[in-house]
N, C-alpha and C. Protein backbone atom coordinates (compact mmCIF):
# COMPACT_ATOMS: atom_id res chain seq x y z
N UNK A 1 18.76 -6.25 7.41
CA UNK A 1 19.15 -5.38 6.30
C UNK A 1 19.18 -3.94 6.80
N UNK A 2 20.06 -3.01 6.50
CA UNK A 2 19.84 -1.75 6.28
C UNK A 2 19.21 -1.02 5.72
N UNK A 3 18.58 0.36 6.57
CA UNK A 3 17.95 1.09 5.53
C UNK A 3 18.10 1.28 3.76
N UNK A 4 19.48 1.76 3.64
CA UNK A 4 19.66 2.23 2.77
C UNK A 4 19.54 1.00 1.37
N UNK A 5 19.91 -0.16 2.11
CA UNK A 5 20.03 -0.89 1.37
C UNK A 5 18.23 -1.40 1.00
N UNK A 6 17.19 -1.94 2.05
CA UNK A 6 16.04 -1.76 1.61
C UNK A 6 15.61 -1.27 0.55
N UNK A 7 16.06 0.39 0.45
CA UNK A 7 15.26 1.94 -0.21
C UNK A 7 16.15 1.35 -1.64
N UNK A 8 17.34 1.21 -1.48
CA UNK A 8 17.98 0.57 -2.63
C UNK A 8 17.33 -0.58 -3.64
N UNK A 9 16.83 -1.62 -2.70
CA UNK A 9 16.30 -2.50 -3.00
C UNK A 9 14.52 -2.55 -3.36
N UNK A 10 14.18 -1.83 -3.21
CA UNK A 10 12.55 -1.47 -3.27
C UNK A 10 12.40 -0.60 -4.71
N UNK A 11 11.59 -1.55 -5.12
CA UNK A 11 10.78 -1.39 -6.79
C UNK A 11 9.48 -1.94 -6.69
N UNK A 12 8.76 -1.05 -7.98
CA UNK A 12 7.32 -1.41 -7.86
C UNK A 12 7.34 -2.77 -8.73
N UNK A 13 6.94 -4.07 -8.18
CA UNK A 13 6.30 -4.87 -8.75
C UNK A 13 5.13 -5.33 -9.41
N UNK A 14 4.86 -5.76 -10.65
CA UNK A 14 3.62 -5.97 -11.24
C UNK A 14 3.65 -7.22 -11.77
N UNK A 15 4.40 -8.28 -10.82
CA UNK A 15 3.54 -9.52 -11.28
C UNK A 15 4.14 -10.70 -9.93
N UNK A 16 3.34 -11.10 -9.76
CA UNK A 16 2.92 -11.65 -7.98
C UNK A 16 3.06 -13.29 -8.83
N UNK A 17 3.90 -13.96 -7.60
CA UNK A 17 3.26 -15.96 -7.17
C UNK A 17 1.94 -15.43 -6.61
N UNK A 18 1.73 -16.68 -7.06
CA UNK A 18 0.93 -17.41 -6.33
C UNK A 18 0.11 -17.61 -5.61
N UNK A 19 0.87 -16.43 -4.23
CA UNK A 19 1.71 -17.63 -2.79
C UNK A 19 0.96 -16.33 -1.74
N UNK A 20 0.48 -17.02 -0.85
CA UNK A 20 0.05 -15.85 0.40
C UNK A 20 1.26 -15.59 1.17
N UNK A 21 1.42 -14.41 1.53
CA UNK A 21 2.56 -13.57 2.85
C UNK A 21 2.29 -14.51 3.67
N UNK A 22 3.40 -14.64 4.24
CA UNK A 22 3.58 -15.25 5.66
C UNK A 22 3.17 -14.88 6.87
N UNK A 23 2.44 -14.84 7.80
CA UNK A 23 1.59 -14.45 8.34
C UNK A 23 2.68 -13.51 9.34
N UNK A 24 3.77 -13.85 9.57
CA UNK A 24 5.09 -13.50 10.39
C UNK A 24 5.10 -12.37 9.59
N UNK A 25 5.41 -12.40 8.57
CA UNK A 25 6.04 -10.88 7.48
C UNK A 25 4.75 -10.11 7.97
N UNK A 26 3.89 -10.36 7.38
CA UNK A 26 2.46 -9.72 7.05
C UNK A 26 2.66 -8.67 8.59
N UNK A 27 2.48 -9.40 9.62
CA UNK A 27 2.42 -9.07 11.03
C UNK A 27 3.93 -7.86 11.05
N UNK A 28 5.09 -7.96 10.65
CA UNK A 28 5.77 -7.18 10.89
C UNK A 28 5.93 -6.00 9.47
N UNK A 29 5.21 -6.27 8.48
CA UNK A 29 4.68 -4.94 7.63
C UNK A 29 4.07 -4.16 8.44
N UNK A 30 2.84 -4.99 9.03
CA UNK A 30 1.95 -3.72 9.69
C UNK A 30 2.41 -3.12 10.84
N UNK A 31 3.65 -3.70 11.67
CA UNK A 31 3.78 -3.08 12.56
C UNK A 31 4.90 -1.97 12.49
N UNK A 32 5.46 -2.62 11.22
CA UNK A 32 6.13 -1.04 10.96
C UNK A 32 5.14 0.15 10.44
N UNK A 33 4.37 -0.08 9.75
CA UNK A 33 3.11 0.68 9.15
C UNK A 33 3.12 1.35 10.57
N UNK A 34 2.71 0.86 11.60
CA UNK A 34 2.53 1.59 13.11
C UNK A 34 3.47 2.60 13.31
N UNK A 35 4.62 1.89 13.01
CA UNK A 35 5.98 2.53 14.05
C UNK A 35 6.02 4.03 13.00
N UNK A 36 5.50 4.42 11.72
CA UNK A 36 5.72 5.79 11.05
C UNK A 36 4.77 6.97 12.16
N UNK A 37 5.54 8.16 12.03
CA UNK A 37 5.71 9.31 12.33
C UNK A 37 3.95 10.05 12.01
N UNK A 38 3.21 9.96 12.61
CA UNK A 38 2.16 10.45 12.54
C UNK A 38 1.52 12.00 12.85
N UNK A 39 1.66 12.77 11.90
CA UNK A 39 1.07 14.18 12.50
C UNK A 39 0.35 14.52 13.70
N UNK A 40 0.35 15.15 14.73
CA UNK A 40 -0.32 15.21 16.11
C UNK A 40 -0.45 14.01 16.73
N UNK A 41 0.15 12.71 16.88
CA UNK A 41 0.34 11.77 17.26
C UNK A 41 -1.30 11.21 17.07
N UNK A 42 -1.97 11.25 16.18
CA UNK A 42 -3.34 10.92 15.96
C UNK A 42 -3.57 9.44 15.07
N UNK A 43 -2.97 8.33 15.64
CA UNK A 43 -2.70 7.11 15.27
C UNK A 43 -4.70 6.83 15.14
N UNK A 44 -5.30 7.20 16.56
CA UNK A 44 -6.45 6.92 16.30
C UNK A 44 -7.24 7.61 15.01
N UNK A 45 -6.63 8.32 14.05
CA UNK A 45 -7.47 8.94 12.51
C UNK A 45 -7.31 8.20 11.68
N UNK A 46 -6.24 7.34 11.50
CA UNK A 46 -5.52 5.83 10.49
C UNK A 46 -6.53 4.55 10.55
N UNK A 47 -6.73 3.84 9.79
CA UNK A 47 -7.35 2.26 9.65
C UNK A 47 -6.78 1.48 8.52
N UNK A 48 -5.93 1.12 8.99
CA UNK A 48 -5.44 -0.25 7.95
C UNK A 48 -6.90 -1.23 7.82
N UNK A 49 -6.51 -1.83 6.45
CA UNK A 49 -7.66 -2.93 6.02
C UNK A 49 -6.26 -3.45 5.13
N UNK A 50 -6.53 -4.69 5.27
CA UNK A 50 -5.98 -6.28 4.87
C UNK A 50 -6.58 -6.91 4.05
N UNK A 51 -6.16 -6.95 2.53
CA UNK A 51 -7.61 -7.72 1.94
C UNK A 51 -6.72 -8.91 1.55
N UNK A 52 -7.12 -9.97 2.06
CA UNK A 52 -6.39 -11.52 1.26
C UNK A 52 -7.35 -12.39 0.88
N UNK A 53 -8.45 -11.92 0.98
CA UNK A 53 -10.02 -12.80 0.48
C UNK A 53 -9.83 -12.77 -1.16
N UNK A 54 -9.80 -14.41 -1.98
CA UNK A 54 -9.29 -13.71 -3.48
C UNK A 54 -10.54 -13.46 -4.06
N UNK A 55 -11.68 -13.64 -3.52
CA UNK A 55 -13.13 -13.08 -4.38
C UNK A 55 -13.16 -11.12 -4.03
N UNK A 56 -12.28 -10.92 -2.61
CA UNK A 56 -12.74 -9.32 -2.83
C UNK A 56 -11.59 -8.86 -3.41
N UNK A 57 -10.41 -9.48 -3.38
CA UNK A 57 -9.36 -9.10 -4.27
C UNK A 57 -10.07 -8.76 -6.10
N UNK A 58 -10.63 -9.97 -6.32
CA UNK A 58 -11.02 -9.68 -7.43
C UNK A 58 -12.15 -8.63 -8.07
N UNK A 59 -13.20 -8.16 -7.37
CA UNK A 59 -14.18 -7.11 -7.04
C UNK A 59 -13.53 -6.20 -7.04
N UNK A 60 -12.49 -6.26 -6.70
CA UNK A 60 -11.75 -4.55 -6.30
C UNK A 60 -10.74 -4.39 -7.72
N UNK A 61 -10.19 -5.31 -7.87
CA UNK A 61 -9.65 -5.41 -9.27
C UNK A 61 -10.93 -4.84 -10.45
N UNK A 62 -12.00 -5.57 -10.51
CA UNK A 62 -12.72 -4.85 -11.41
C UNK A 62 -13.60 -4.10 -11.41
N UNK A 63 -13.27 -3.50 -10.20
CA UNK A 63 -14.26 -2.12 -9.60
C UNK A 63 -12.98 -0.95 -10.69
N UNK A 64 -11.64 -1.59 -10.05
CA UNK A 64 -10.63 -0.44 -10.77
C UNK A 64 -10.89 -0.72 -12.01
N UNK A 65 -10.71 -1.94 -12.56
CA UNK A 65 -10.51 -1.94 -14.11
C UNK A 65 -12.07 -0.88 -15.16
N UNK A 66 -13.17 -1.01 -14.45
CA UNK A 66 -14.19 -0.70 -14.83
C UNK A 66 -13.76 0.89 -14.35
N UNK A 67 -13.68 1.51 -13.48
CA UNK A 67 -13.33 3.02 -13.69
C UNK A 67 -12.67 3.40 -14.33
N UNK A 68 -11.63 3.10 -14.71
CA UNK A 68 -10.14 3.08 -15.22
C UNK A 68 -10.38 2.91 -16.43
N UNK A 69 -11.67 2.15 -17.33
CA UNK A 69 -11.49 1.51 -18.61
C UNK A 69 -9.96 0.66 -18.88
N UNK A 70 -10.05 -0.17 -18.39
CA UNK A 70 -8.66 -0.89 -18.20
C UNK A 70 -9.08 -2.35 -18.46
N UNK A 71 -8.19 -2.98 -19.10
CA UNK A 71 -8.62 -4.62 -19.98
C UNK A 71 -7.66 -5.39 -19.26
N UNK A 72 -6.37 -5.25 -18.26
CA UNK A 72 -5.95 -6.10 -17.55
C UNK A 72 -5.89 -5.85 -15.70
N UNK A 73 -5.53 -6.97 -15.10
CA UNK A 73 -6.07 -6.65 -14.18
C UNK A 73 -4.85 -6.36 -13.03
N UNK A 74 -5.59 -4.62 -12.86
CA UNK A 74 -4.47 -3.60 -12.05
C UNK A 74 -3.73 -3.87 -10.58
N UNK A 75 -4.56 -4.69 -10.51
CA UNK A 75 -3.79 -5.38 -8.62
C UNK A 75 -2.63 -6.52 -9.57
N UNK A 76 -2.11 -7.03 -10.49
CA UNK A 76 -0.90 -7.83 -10.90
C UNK A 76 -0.87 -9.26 -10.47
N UNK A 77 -2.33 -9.91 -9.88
CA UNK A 77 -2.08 -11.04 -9.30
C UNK A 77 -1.45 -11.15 -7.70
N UNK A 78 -1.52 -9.91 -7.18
CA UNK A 78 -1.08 -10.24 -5.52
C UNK A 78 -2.21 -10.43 -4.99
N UNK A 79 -1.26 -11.25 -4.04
CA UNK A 79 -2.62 -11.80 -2.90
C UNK A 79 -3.04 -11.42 -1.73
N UNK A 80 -2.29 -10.16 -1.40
CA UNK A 80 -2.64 -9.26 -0.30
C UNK A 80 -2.75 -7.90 -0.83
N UNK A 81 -3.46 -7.22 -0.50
CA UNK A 81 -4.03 -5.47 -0.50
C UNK A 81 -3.79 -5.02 0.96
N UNK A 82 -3.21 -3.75 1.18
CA UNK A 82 -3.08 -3.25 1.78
C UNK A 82 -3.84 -1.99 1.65
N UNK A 83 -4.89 -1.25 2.46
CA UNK A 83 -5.76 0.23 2.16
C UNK A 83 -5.39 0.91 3.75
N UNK A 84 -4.71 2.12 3.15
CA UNK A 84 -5.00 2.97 4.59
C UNK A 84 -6.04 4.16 4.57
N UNK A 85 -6.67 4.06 5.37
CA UNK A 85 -7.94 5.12 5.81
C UNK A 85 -7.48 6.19 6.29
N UNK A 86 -8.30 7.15 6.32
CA UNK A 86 -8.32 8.07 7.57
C UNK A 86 -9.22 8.89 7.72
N UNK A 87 -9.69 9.46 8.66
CA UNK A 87 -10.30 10.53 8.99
C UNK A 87 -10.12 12.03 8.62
N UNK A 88 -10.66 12.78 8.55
CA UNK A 88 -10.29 14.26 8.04
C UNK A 88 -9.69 14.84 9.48
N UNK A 89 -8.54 15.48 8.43
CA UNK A 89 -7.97 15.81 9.36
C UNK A 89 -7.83 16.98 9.74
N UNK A 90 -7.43 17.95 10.96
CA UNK A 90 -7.32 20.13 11.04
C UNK A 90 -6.80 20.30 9.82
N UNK A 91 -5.92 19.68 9.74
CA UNK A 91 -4.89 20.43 8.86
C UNK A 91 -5.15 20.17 7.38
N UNK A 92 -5.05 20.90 6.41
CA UNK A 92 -5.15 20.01 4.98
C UNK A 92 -4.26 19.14 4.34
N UNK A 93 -4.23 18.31 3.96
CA UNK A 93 -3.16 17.32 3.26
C UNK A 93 -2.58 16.53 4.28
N UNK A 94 -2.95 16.75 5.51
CA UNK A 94 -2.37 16.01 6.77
C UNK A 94 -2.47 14.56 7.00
N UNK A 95 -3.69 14.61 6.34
CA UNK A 95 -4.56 12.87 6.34
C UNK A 95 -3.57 12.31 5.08
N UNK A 96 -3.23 12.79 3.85
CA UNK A 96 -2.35 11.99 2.88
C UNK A 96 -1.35 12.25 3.41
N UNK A 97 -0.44 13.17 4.03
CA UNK A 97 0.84 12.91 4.78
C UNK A 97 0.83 11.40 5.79
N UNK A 98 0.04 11.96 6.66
CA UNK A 98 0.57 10.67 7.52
C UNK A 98 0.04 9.08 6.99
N UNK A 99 -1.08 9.03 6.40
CA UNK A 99 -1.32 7.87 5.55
C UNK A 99 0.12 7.69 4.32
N UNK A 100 0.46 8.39 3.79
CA UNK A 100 1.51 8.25 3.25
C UNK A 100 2.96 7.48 3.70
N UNK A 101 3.06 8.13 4.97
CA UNK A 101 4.37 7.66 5.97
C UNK A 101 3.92 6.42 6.50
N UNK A 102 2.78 5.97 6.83
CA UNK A 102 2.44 4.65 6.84
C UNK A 102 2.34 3.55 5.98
N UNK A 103 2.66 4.25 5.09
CA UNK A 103 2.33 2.99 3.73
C UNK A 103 4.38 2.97 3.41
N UNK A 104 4.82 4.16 3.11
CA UNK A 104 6.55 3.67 2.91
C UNK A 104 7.07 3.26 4.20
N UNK A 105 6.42 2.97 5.36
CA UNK A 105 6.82 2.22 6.32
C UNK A 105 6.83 0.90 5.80
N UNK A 106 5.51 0.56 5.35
CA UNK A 106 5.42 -1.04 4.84
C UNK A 106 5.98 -1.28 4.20
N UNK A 107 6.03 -0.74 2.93
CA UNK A 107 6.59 -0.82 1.77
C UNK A 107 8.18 -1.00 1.36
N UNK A 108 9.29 -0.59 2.29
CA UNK A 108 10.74 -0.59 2.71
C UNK A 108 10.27 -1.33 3.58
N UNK A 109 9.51 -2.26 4.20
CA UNK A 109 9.61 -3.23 5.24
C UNK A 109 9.45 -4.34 4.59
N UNK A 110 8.62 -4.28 3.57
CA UNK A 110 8.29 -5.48 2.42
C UNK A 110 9.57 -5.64 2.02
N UNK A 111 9.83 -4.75 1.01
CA UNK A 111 11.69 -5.11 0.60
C UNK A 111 12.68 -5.72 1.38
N UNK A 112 12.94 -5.24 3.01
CA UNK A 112 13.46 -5.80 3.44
C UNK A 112 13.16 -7.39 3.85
N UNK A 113 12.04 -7.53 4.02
CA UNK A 113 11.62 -9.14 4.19
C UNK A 113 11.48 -9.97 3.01
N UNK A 114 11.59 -9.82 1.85
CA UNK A 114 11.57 -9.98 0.46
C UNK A 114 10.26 -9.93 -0.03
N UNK A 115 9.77 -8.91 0.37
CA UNK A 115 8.47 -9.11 -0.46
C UNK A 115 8.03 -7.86 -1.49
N UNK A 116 7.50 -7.77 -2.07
CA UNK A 116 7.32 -6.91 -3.28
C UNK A 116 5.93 -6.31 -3.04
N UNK A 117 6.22 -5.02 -3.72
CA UNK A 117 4.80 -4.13 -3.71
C UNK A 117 5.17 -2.67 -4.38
N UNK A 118 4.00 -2.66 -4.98
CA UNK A 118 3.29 -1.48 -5.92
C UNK A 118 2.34 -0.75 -5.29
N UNK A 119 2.66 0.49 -5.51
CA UNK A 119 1.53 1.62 -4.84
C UNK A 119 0.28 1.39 -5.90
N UNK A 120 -0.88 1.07 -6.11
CA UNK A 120 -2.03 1.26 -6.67
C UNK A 120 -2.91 2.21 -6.32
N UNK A 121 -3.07 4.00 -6.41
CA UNK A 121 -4.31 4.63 -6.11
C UNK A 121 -5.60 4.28 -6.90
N UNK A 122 -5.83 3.00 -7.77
CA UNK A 122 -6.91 2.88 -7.72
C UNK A 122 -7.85 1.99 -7.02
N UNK A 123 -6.89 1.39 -5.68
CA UNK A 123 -7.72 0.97 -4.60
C UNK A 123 -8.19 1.57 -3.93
N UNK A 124 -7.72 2.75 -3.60
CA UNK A 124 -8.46 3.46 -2.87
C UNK A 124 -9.39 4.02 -3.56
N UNK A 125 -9.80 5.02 -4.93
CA UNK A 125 -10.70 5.35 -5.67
C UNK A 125 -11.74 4.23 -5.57
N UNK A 126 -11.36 3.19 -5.94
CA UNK A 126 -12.30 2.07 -5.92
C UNK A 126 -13.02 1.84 -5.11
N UNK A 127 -12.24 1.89 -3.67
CA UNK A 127 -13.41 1.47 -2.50
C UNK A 127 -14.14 2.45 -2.03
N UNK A 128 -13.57 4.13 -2.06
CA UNK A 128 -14.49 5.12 -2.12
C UNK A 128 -15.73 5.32 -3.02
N UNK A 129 -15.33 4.66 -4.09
CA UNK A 129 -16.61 4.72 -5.31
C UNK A 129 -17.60 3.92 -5.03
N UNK A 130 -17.30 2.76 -4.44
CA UNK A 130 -18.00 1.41 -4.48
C UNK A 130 -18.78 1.37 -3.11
N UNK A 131 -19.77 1.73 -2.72
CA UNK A 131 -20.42 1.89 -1.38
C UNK A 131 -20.19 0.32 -0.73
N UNK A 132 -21.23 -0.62 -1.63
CA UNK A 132 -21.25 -1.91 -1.26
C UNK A 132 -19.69 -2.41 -1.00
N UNK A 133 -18.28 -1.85 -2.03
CA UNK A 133 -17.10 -2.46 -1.92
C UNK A 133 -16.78 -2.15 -0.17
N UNK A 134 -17.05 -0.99 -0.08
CA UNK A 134 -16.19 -0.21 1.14
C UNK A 134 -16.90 -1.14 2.69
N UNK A 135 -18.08 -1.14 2.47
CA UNK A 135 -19.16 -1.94 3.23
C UNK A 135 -18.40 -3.16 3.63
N UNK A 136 -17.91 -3.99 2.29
CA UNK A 136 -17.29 -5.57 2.68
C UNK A 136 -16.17 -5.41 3.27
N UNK A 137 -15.34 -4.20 3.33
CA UNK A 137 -14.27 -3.90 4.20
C UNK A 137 -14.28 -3.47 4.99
N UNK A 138 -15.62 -3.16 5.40
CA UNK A 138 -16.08 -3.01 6.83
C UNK A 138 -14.89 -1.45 7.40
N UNK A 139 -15.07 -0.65 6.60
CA UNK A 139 -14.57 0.50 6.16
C UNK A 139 -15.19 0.87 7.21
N UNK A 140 -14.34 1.98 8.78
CA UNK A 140 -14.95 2.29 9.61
C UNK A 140 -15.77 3.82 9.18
N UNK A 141 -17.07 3.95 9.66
CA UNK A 141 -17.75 4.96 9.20
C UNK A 141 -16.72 6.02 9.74
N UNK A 142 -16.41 7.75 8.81
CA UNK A 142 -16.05 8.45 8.86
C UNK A 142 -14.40 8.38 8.59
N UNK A 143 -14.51 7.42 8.12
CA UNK A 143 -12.97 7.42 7.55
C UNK A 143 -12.66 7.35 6.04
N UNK A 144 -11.57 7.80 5.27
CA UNK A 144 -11.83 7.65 3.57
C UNK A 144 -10.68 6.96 3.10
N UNK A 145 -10.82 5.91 2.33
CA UNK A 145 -9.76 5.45 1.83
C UNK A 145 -8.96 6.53 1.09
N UNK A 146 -7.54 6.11 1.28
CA UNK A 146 -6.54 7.24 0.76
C UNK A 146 -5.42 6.88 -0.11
N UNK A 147 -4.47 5.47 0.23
CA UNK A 147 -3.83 4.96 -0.25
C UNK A 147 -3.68 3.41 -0.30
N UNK A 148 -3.52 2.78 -1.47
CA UNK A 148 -3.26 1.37 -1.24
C UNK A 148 -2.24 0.83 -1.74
N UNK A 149 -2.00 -0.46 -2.00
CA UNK A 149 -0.93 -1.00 -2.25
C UNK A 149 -1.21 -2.59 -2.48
N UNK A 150 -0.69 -3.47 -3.61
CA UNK A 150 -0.60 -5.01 -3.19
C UNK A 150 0.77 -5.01 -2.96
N UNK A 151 1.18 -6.18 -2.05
CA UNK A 151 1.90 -6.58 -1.86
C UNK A 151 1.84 -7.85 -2.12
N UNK A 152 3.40 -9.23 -2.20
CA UNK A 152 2.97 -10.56 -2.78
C UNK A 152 5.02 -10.92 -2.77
N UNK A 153 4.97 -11.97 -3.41
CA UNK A 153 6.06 -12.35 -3.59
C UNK A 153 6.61 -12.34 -4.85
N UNK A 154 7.35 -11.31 -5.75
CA UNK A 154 7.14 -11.13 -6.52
C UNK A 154 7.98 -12.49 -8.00
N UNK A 155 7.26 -12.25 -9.15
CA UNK A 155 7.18 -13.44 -9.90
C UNK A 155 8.53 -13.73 -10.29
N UNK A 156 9.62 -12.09 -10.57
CA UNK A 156 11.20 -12.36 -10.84
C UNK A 156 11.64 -11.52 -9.62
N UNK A 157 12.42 -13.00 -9.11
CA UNK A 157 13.01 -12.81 -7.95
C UNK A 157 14.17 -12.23 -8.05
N UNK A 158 14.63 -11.93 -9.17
CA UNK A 158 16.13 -11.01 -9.26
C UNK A 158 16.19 -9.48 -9.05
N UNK A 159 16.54 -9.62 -7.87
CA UNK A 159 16.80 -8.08 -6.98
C UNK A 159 17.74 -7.47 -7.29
N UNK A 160 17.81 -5.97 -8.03
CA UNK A 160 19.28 -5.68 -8.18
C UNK A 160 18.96 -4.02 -7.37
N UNK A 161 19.82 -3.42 -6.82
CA UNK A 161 19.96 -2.69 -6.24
C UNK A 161 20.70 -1.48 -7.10
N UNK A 162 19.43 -0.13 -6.76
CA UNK A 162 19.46 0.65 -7.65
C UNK A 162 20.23 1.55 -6.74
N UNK A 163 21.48 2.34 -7.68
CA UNK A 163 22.09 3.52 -7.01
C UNK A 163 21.03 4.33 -6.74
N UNK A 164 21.58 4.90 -5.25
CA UNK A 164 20.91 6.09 -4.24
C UNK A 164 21.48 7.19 -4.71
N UNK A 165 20.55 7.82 -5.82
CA UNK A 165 21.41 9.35 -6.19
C UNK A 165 20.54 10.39 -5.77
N UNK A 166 20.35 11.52 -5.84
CA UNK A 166 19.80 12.15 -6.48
C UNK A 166 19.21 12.66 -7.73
N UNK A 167 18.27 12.45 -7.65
CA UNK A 167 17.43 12.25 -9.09
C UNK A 167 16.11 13.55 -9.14
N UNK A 168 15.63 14.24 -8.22
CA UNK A 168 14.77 15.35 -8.61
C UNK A 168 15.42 16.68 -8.10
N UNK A 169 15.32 17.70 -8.83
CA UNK A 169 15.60 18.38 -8.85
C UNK A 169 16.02 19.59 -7.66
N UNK A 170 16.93 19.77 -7.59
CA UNK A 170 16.50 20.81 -5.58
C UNK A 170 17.69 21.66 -6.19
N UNK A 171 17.24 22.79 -5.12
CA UNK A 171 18.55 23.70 -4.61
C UNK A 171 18.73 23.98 -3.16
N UNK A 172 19.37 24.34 -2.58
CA UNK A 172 20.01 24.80 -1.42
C UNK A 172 20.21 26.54 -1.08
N UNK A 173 19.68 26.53 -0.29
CA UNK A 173 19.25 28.15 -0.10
C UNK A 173 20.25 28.38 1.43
């Protein structure tokens, strides 16, 4: 597939099969996750965590739902979590930049392989809140969760491809 067509094709999903990622996809999400553009080439400040365990899937679901005051449950039934870490970084906002460019790496990589995913920031709140949560993810010391995401196969498989316009606001100087 083509870029454009991916970015075309990529929407947030909120309701997941079943069904676990294919261990093939899974493997080439994260390695595009790699291949994004990292501020000072500091790949070593990043930590992906993988959650497909469905008991910590569910812990983390109602770690969010319980902060959140929330009565359904905010991960949508996917069966993979995706959390990127990082370290503090010189610069400010540098650590959500490049954690950022690592996650729409995956995320247009999911689309293209057909798989679906929703940005959730309350995985990351969650596992920062949750000492014991962050612990079972074996969360490397000095790093902070920043952004997450489930990913899954999503429940309506009808893909329609949204015009590439411009839609926020700019000018040209």
């Amino acid at each position: 597939m083509e870029t454009l067509k991916a970015m075309a094709l990529r929407k947030s999903v909120r309701a997941y099969k079943d069904e676990q990622i294919a261990e093939e996809k899974l493997e080439t999400i994260l390695s595009a996750g790699c291949a994004a553009p990292v501020g000072m080439a500091r790949y070593d400040s990043l930590h992906l965590t993988v959650i497909q365990d469905k008991e910590v899937i569910k812990k983390v679901s109602e770690s969010i739902m319980q902060m959140l005051k929330r009565e359904n449950d905010p991960l949508y039934g996917a069966r993979t979590l995706i959390l990127v870490s990082s370290q503090e970084m010189p610069a400010p906002g540098l650590d959500y930049t490049n954690a950022s460019c690592v996650m729409e790496n995956m995320l247009l990589t999911g689309a293209d392989l057909g798989i679906g995913s929703v940005i959730v920031w309350g995985i990351a709140l969650a596992v920062e809140a949750n000492e014991s949560l962050k612990e079972a993810l074996s969360i490397p010391e000095g790093f902070k969760p920043l952004i997450g995401a489930c990913f899954g196969y999503a429940a309506d498989t009808e893909q329609k491809e949204k015009e590439l316009t411009v839609k926020i606001q700019s000018n040209r100087v």
